[in-house]
Protein backbone atom coordinates (compact mmCIF):
# COMPACT_ATOMS: atom_id res chain seq x y z
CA UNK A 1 -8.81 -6.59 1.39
CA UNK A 2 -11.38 -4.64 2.49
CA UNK A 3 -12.08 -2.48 -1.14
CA UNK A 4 -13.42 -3.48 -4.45
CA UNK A 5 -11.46 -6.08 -6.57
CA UNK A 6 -11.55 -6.06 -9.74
CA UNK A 7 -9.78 -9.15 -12.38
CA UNK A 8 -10.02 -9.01 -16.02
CA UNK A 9 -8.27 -12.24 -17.78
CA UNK A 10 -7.96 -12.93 -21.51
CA UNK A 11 -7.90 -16.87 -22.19
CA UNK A 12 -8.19 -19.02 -25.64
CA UNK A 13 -10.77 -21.19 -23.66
CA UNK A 14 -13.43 -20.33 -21.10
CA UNK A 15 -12.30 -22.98 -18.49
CA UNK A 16 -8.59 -21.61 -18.97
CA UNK A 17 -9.72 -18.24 -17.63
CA UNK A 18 -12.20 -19.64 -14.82
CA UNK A 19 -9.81 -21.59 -13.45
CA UNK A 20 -7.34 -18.52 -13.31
CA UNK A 21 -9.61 -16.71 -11.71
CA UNK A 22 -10.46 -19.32 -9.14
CA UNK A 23 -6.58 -19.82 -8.28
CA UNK A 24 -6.21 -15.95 -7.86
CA UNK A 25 -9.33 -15.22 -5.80
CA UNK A 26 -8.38 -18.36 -3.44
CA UNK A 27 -4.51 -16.75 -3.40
CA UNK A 28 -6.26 -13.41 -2.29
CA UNK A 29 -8.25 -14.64 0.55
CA UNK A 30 -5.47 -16.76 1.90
CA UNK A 31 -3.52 -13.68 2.19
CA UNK A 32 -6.14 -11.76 3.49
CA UNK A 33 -6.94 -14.54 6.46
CA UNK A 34 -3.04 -14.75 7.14
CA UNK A 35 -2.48 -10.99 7.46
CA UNK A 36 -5.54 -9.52 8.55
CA UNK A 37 -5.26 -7.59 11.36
CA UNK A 38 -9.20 -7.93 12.07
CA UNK A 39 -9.18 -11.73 13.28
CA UNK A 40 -7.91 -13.50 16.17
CA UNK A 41 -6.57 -16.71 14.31
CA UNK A 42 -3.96 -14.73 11.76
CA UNK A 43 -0.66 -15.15 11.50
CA UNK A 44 -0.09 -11.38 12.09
CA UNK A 45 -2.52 -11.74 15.27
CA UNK A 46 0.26 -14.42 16.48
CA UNK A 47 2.76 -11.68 16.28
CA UNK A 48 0.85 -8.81 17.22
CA UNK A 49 0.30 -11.04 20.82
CA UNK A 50 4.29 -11.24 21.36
CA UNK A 51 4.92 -7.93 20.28
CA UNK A 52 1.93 -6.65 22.97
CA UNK A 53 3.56 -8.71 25.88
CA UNK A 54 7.16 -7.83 24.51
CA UNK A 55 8.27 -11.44 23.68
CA UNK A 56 10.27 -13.04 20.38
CA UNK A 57 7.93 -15.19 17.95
CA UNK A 58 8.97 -17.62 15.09
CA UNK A 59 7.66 -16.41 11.83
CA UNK A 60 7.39 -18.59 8.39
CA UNK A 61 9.93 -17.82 4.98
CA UNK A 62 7.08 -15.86 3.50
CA UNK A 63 6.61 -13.59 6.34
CA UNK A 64 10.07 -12.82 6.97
CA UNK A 65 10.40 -12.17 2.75
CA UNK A 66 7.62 -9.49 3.58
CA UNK A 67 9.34 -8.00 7.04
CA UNK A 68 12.73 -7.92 5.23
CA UNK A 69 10.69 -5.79 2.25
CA UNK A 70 9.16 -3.53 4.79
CA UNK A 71 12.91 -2.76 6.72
CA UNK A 72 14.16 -2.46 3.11
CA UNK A 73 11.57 0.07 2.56
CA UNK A 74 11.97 1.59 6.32
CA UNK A 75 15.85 2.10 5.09
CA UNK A 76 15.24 3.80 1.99
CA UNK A 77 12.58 6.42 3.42
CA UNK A 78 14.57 7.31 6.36
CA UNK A 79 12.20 5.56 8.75
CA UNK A 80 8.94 6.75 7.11
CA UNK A 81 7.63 3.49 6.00
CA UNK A 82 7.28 1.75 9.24
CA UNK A 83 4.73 -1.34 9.54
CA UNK A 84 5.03 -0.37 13.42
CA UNK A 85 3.19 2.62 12.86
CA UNK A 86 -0.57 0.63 13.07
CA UNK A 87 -0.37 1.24 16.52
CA UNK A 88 -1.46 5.30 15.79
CA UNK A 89 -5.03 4.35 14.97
CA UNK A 90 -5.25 3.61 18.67
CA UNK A 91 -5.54 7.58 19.15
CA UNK A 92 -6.86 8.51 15.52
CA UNK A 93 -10.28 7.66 15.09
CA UNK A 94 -11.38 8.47 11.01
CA UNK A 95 -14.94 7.42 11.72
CA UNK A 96 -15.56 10.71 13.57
CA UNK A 97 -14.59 14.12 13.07
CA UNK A 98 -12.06 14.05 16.15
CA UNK A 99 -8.65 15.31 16.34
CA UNK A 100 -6.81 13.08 19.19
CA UNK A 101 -4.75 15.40 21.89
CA UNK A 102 -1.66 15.86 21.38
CA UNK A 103 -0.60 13.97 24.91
CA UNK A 104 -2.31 10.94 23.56
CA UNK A 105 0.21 10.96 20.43
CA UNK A 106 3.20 11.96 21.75
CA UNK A 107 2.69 9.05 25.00
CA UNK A 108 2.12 6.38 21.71
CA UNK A 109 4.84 7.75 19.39
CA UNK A 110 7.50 5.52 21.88
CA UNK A 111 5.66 2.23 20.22
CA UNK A 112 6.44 3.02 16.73
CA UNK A 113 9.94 2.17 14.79
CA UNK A 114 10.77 -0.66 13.15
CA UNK A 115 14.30 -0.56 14.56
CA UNK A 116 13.29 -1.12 17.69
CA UNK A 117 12.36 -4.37 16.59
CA UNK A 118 15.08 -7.40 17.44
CA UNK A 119 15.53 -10.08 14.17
CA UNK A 120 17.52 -12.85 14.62
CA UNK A 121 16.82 -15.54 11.34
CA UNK A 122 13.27 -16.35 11.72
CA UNK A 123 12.69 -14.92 15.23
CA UNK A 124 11.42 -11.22 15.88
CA UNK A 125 11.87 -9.68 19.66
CA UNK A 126 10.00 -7.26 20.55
CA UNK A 127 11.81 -5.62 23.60
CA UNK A 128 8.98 -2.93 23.99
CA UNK A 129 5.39 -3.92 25.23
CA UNK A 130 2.81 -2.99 22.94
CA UNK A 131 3.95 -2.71 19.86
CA UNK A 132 2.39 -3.98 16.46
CA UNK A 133 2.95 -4.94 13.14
CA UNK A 134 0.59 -3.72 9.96
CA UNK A 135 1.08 -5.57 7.00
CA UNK A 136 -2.18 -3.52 5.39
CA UNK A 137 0.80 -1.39 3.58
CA UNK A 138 1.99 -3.93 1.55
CA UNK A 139 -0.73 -6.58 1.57
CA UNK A 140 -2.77 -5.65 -1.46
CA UNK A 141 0.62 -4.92 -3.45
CA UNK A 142 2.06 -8.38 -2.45
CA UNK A 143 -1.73 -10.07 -3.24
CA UNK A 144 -1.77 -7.89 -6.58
CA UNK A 145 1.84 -9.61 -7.52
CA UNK A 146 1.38 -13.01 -6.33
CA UNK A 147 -1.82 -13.42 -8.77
CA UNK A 148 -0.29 -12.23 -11.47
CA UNK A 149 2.47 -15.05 -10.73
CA UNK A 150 -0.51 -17.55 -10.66
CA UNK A 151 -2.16 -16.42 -13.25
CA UNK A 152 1.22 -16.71 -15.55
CA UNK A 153 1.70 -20.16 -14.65
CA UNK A 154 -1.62 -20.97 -15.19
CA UNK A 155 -1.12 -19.83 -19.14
CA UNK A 156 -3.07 -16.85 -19.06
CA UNK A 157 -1.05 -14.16 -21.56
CA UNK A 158 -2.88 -11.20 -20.98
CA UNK A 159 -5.02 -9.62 -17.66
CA UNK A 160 -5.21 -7.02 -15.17
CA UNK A 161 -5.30 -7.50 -11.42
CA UNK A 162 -7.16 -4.47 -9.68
CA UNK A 163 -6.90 -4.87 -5.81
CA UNK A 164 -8.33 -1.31 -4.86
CA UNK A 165 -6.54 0.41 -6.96
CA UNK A 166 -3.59 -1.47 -7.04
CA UNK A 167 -2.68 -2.59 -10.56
CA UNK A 168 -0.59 -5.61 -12.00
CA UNK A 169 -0.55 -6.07 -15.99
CA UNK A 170 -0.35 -9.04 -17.51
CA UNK A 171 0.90 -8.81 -20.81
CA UNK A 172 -1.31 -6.20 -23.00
CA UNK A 173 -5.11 -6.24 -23.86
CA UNK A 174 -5.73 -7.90 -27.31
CA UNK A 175 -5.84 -5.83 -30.35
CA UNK A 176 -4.62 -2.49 -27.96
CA UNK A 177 -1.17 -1.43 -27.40
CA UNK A 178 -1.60 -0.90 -23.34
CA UNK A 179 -3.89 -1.12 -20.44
CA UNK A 180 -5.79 2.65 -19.87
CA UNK A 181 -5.20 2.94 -16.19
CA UNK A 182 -7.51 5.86 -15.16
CA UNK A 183 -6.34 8.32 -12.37
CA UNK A 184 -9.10 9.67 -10.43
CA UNK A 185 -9.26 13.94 -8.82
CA UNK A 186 -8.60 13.28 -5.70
CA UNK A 187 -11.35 15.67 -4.54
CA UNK A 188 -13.97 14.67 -7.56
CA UNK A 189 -13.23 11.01 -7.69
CA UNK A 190 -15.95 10.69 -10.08
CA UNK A 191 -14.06 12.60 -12.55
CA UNK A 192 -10.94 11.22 -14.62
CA UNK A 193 -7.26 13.54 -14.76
CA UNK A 194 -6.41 11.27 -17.79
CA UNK A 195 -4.63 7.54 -18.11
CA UNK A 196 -1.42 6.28 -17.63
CA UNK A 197 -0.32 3.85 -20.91
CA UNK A 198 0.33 0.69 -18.62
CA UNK A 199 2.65 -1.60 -20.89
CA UNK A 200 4.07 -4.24 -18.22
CA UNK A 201 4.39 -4.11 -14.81
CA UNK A 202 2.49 -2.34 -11.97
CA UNK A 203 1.14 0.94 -11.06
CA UNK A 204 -0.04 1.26 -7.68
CA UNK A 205 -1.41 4.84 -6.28
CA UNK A 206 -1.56 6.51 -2.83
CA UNK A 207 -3.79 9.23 -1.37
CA UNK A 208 -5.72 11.38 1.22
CA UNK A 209 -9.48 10.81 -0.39
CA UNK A 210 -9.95 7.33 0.59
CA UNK A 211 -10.03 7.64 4.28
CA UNK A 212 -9.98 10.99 6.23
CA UNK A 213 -11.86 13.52 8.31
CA UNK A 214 -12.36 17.31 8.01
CA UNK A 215 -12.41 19.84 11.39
CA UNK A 216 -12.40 23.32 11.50
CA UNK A 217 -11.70 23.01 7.11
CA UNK A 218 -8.81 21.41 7.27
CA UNK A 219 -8.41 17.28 5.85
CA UNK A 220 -6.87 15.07 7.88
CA UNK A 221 -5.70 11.88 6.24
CA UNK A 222 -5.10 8.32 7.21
CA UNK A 223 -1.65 8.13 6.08
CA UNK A 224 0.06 8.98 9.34
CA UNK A 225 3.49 10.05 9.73
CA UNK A 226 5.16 7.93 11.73
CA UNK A 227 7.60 10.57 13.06
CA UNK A 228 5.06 12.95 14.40
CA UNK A 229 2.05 10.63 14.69
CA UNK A 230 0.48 13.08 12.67
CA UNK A 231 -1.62 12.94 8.78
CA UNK A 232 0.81 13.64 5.77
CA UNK A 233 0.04 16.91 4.43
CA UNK A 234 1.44 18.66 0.72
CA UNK A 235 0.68 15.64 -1.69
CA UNK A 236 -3.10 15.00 -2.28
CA UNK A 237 -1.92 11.26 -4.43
CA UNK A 238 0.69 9.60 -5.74
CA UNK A 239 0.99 7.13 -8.48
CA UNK A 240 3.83 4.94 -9.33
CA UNK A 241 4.88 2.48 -11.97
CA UNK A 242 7.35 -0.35 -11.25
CA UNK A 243 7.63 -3.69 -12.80
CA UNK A 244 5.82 -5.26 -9.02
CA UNK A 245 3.11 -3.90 -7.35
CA UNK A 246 4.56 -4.59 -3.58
CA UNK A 247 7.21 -1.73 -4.99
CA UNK A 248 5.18 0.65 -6.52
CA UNK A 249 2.56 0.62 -3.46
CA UNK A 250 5.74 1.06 -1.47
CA UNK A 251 7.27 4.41 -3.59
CA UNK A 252 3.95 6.08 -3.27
CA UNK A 253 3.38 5.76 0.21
CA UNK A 254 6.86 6.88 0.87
CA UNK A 255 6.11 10.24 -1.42
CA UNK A 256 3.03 10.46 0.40
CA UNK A 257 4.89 10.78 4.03
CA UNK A 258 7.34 13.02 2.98
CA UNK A 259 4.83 15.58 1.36
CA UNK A 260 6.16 18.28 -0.73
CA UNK A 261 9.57 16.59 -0.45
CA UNK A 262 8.29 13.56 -1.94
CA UNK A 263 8.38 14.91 -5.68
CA UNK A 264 11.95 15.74 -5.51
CA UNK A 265 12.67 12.30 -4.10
CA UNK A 266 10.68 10.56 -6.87
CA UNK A 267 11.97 12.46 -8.92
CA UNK A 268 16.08 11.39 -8.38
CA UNK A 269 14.63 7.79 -8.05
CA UNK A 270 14.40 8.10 -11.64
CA UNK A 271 10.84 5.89 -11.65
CA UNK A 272 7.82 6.84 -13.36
CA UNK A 273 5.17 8.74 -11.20
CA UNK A 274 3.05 11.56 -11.13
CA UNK A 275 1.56 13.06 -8.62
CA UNK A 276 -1.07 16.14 -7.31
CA UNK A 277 -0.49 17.98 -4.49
CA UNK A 278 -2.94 19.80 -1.89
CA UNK A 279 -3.02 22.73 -3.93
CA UNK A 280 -3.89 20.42 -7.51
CA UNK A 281 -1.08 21.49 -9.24
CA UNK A 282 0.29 18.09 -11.34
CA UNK A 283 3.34 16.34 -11.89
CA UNK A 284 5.72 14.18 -12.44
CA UNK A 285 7.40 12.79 -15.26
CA UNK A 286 4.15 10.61 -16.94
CA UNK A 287 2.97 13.59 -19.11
CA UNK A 288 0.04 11.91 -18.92
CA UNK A 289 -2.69 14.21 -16.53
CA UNK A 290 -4.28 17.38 -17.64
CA UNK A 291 -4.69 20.44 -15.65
CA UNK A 292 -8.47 21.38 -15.34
């Protein structure tokens, strides 16, 4: 998943919880090999190499539940969740201070937009050479949701699933009335804005500290808009709560893109979130940060 992982089970017996833990950490690597886009041999490598030569491929049930997620979510944002949009890091390089010219993202911009993309039942067409998919939007939230499914089936009551920072409750902590779910400054990340009272459910959160450069003072993020091809700017993080992860990951992205209109449209979505913006002014409806 490429970020720290972090699972806390609660079990009557020892060998209840080990085994838990070995059924979730197997689910997360086989969803890691099967949607990386780092190896050769994954399932979104098989699709990637249609989409680059602009042919249909077949994909499996629980690939096309994910794709019809991701058009769901492509719907609702007005086009600015778009797992087409991997295709930017081609001209936006975060491990060095460079800004890419604006020729080179306006000549890639024509390979991004999910509706571009042909779906017929379990076939995709890709009628443009070149394009990708990028699952790495959704992946930890869907990883984050299916262990918590395993882990319930197993018998485990209570437990927290951490994938990076993306959070899925599992019933409540013994002897405590919620799960303290600690939101970071997003420009002092060893310092704590307060917790969100996690009850059920997920809370997954989006920002600009993870990955990003700085030129001439100014942060660029790696969230890029997929309309301009450039970094989102107004929001500095986002966090949501829904009852799954692959949702809540999803909302706060979406704010993210939009920027400053992101609060207004979390806001008539009616779901719990807070969020800080580039000027660290809070938010939301959590009452849950404090200014400092």
């Amino acid at each position: 998943m490429g970020t720290d992982c972090e699972l806390t089970l609660y079990a009557d017996e020892e060998a209840l919880a080990d085994h838990a833990a070995d059924l979730t950490m197997t689910e997360v690597w086989r969803i890691e090999n099967k949607y990386s886009r780092y190896t050769n041999d994954s399932t979104l490598a098989e699709i990637n190499c249609a989409a680059l030569h602009g042919k249909q491929v077949e994909i499996d049930a629980e690939t096309s539940k994910l794709f019809d997620f991701a058009l769901e979510a492509y719907q609702i944002s007005d086009g600015f969740f778009d797992i087409t949009s991997g295709v930017l890091r081609r001209v936006w390089d975060f491990s060095t201070a460079t800004i890419p010219a604006t020729t080179a993202i306006e000549n890639i911009l024509p390979l991004v937009g999910l509706q571009k993309i042909s779906r017929r039942q379990n076939q995709l067409h890709f009628s443009i050479p070149g394009m990708e998919l990028d699952f790495g939007g959704i992946g930890k939230e869907y990883a984050a949701d299916r262990c918590a499914d395993i882990c319930h089936d197993t018998g485990i009551s209570s437990g927290l699933i951490d994938l990076g920072g993306d959070i899925r409750a599992i019933g409540i902590p013994p002897g405590s009335q919620s799960w303290q779910i600690g939101i970071r400054h997003p420009r002092d990340t060893e310092v704590s804005l307060g917790n969100i009272q996690l009850t059920s459910g997920a809370v997954a959160t989006s920002g600009d500290y993870e990955r990003y450069i700085e030129v001439g003072g100014k942060r660029y993020c790696h969230i890029l808009n997929p309309h301009t091809g450039w970094p989102s700017e107004g929001l500095a993080c986002v966090s949501v709560i829904a009852e799954q992860c692959l949702l809540a990951g999803a909302l706060s992205t979406i704010a993210m893109l939009k920027g400053e209109a992101g609060k207004e449209w979390l806001k008539k979505l009616g779901v719990k979130h807070c969020w800080i913006d580039d000027q660290l002014r809070l938010g939301g409806n959590l009452g849950a940060l404090r200014q400092d």
